[in-house]
N, C-alpha and C. Protein backbone atom coordinates (compact mmCIF):
# COMPACT_ATOMS: atom_id res chain seq x y z
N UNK A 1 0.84 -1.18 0.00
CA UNK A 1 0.00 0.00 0.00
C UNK A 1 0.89 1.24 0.00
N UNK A 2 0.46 2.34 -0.34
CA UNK A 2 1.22 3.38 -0.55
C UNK A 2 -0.18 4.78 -0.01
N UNK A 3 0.45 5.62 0.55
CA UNK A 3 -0.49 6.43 1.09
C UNK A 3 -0.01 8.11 0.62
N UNK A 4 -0.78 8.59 0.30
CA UNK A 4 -0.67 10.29 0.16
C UNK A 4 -1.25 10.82 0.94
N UNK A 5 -0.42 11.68 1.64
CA UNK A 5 -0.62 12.44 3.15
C UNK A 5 -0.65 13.62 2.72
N UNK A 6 -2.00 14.39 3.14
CA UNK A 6 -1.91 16.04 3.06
C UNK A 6 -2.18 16.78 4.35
N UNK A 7 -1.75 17.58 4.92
CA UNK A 7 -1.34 18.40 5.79
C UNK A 7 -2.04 19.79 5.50
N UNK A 8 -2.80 20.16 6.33
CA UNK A 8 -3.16 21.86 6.67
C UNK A 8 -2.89 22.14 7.22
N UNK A 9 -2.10 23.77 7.26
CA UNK A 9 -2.36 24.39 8.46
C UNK A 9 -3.42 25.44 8.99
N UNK A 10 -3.71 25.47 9.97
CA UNK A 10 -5.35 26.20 9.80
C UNK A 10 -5.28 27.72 8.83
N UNK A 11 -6.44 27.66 8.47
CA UNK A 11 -6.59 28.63 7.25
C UNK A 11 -6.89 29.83 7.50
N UNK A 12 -7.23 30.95 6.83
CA UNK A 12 -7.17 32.49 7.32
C UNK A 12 -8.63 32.60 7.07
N UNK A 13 -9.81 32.09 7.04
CA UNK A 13 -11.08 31.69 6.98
C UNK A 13 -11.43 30.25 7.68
N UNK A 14 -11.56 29.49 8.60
CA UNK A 14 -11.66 28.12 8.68
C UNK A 14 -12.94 27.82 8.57
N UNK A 15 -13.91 28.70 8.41
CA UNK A 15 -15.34 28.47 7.76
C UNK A 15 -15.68 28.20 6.58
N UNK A 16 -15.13 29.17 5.63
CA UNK A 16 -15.24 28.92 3.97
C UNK A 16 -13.91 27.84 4.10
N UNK A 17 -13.35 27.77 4.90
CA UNK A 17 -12.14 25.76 4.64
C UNK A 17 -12.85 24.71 4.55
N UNK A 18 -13.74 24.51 5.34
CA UNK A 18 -14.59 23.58 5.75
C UNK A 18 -15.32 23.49 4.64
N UNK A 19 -16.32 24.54 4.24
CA UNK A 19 -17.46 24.25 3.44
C UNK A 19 -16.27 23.91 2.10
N UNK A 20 -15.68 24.42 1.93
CA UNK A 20 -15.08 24.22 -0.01
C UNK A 20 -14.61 22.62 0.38
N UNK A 21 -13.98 22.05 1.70
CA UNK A 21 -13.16 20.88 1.48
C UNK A 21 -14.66 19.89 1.51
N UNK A 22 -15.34 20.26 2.51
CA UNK A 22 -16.72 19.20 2.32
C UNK A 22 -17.69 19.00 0.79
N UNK A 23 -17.65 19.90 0.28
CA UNK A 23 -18.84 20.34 -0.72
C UNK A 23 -17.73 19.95 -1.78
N UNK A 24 -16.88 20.53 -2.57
CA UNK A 24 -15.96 20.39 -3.28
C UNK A 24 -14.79 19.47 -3.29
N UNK A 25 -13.98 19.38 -2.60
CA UNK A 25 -12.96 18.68 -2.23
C UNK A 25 -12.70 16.98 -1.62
N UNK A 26 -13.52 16.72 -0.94
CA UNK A 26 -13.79 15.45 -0.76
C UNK A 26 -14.64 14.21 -2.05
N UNK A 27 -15.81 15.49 -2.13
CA UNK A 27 -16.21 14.81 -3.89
C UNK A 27 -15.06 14.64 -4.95
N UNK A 28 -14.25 15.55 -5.36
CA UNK A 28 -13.57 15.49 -6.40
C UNK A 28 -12.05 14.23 -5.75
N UNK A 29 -11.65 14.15 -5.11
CA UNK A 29 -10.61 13.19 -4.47
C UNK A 29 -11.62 11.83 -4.55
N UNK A 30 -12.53 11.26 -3.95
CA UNK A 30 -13.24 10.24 -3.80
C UNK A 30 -13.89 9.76 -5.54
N UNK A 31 -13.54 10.36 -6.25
CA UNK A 31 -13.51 10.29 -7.73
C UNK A 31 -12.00 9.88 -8.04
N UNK A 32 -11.56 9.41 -7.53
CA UNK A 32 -9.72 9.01 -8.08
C UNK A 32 -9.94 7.51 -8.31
N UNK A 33 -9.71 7.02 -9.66
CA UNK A 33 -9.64 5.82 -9.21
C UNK A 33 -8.59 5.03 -8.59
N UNK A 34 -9.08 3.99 -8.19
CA UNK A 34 -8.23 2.59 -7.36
C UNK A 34 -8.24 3.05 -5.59
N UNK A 35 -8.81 4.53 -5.93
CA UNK A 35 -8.73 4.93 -3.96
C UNK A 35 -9.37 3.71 -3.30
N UNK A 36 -8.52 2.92 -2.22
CA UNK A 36 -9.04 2.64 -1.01
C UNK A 36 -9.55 3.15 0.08
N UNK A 37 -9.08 3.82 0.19
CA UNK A 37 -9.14 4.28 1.63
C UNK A 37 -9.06 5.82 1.60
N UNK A 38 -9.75 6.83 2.61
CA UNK A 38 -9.68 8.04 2.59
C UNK A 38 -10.00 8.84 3.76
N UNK A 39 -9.30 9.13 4.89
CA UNK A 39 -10.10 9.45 6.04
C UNK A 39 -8.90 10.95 6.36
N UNK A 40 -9.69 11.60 7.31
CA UNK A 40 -9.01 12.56 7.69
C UNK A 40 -9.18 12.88 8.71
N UNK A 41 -8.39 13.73 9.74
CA UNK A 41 -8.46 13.78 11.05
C UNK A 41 -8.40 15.05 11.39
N UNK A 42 -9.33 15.32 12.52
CA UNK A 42 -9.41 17.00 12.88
C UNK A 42 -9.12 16.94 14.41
N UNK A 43 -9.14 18.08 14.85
CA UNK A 43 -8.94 18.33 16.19
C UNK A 43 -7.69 17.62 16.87
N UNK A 44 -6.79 18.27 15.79
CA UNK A 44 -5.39 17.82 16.40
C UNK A 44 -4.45 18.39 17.86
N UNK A 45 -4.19 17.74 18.48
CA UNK A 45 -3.40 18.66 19.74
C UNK A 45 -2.10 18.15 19.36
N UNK A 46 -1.25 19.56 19.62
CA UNK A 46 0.57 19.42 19.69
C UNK A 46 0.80 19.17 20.67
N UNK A 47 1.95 17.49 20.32
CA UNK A 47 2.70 17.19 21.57
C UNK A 47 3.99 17.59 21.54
N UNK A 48 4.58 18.01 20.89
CA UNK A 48 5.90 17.99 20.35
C UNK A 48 6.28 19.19 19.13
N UNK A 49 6.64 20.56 19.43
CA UNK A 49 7.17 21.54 18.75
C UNK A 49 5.38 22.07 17.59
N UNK A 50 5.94 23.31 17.80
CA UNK A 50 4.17 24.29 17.34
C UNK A 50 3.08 23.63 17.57
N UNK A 51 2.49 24.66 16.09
CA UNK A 51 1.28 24.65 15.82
C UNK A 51 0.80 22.66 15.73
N UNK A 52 -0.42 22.58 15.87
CA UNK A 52 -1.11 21.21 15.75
C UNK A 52 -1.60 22.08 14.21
N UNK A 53 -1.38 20.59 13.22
CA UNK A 53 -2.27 20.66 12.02
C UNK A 53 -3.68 21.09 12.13
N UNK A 54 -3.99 22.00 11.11
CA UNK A 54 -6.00 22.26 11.15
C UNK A 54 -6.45 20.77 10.76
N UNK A 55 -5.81 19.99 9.72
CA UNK A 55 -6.55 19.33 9.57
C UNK A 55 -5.74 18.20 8.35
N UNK A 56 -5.80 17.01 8.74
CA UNK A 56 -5.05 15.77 8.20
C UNK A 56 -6.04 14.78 7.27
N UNK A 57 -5.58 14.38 5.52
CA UNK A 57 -5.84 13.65 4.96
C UNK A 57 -5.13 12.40 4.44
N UNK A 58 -5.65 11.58 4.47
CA UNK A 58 -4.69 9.97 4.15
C UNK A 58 -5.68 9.51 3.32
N UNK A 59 -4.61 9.36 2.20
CA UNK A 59 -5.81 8.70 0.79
C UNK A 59 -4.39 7.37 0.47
N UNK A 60 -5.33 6.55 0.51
CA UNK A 60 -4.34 4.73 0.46
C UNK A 60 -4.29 4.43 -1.14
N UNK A 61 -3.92 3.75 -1.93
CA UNK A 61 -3.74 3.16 -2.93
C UNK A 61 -2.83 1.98 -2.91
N UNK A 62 -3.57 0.69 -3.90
CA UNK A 62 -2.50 -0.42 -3.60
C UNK A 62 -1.11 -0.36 -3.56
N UNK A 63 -0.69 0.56 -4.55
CA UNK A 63 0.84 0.63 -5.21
C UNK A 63 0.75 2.05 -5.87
N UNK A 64 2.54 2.39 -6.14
CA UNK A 64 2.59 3.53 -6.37
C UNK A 64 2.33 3.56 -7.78
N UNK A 65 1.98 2.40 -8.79
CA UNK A 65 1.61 2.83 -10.04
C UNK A 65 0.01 3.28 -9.97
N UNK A 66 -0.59 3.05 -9.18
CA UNK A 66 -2.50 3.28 -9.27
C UNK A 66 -2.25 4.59 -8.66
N UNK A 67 -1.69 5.12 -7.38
CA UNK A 67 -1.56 6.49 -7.40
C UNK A 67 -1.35 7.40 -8.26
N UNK A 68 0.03 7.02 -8.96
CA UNK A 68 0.18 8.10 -10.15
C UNK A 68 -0.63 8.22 -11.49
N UNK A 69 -1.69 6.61 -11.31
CA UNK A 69 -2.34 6.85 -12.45
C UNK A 69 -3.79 7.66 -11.97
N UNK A 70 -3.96 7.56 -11.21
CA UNK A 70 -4.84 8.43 -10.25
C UNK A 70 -4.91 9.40 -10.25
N UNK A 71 -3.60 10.40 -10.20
CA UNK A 71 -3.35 11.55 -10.03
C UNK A 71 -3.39 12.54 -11.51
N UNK A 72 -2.64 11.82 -12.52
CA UNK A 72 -2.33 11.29 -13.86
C UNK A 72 -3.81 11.59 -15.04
N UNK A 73 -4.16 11.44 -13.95
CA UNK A 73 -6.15 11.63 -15.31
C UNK A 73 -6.94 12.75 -14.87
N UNK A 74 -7.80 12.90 -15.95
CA UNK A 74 -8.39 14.12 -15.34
C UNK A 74 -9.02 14.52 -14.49
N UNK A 75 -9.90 13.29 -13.52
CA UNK A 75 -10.05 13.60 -11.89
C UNK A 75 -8.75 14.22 -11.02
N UNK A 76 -7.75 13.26 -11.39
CA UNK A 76 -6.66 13.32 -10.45
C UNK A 76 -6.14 15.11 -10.72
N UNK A 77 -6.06 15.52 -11.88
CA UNK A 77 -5.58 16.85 -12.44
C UNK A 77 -6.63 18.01 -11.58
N UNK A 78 -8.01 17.54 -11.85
CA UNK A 78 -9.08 18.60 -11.02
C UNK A 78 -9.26 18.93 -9.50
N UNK A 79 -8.51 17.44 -9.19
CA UNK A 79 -8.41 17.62 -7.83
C UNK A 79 -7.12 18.21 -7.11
N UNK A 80 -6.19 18.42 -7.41
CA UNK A 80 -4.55 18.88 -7.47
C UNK A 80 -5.22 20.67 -7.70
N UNK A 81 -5.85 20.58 -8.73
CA UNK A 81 -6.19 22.19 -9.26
C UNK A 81 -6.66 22.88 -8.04
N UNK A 82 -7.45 22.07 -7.56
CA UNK A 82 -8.64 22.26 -6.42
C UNK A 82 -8.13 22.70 -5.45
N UNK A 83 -6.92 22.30 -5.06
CA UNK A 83 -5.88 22.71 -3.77
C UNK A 83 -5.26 23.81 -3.80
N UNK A 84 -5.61 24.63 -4.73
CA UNK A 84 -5.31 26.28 -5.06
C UNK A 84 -6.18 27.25 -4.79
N UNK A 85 -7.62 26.51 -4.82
CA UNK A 85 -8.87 27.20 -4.15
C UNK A 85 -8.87 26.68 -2.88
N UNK A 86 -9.03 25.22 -1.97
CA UNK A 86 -8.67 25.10 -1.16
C UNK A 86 -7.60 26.01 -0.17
N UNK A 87 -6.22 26.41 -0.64
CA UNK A 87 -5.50 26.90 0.23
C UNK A 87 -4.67 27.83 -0.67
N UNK A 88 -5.20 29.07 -1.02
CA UNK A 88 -5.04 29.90 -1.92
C UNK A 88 -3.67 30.48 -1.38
N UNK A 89 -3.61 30.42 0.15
CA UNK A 89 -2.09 30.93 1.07
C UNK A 89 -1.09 29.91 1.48
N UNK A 90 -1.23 28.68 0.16
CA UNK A 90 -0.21 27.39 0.46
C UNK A 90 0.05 27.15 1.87
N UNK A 91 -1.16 26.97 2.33
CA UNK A 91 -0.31 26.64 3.74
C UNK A 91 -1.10 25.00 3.53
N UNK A 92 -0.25 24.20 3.03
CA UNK A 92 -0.69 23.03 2.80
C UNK A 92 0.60 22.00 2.31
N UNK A 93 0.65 20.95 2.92
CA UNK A 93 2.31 20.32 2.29
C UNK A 93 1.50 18.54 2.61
N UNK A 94 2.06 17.99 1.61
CA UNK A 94 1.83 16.75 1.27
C UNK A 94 3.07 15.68 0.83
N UNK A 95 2.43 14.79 0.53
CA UNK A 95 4.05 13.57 0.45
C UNK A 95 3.15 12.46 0.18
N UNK A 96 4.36 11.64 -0.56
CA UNK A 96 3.50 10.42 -0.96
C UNK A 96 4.26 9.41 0.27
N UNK A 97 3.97 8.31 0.26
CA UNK A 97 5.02 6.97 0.73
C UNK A 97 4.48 5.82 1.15
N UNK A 98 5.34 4.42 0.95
CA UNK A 98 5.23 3.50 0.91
C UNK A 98 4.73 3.05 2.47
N UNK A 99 3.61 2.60 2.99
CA UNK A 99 3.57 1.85 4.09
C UNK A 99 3.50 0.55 4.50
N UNK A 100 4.06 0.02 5.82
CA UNK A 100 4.83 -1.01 6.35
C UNK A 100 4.14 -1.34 7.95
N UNK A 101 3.12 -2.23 7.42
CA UNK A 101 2.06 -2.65 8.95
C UNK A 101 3.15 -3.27 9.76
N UNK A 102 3.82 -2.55 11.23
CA UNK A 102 4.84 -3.81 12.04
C UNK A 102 4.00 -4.09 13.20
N UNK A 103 2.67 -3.49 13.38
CA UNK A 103 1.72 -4.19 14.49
C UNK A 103 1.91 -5.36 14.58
N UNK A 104 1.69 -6.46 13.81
CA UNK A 104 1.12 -7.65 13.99
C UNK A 104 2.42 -8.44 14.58
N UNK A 105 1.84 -9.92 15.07
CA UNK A 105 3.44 -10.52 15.78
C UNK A 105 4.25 -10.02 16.55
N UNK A 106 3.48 -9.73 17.74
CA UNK A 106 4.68 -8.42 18.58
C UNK A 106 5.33 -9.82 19.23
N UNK A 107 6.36 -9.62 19.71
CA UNK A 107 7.79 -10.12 20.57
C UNK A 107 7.24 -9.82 22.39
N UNK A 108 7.37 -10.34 23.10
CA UNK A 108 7.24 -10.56 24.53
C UNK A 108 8.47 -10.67 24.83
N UNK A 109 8.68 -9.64 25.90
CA UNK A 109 10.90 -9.89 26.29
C UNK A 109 10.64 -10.52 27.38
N UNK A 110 11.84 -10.89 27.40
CA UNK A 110 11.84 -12.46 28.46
C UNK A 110 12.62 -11.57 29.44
């Protein structure tokens, strides 16, 4: 699995944030194909150095070829566009990367 992580930092409106990412933004991403998975997380608290994120997205794909073909078509293009109306003051940073479940089979120390 491979995951694309997007990052906000709270916005200079967090009212019109909300309505454009609900109404607009979640529709046009949930149109990608091969998406698995898509959840996002609010009400972040800082444990460790600044600001807490406004607001966290994780969109899954099997492999990094269905992401880029995802991204690659013209959903994927409208939705990338979209993140310019979304966060017109770039305060927004993202990353792709490979993930690695080590939950399972934990070790008991003797």
């Amino acid at each position: 699995m491979v995951r694309f992580l997007v990052v906000y930092e709270r916005p200079s409106d967090p009212e019109k944030f909300d309505l454009h990412y609900r109404r607009v933004h979640i529709p046009l991403a949930k149109k990608l194909a091969g998406l698995r998975r898509y959840t996002i997380s609010r009400g972040a608290a800082a444990v460790r150095g600044g600001e807490p994120f406004y607001l966290v997205a994780e969109l899954d794909w099997d492999n990094m070829d269905a992401l880029r073909a995802a991204f690659a078509s013209p959903e994927g293009r409208a939705t990338a566009r979209d993140v310019a109306e979304l966060a017109p003051d770039g305060r927004v940073r993202s990353m792709i990367f490979e993930l690695e479940d080590v939950s399972g089979g934990g070790h008991s120390a003797s």
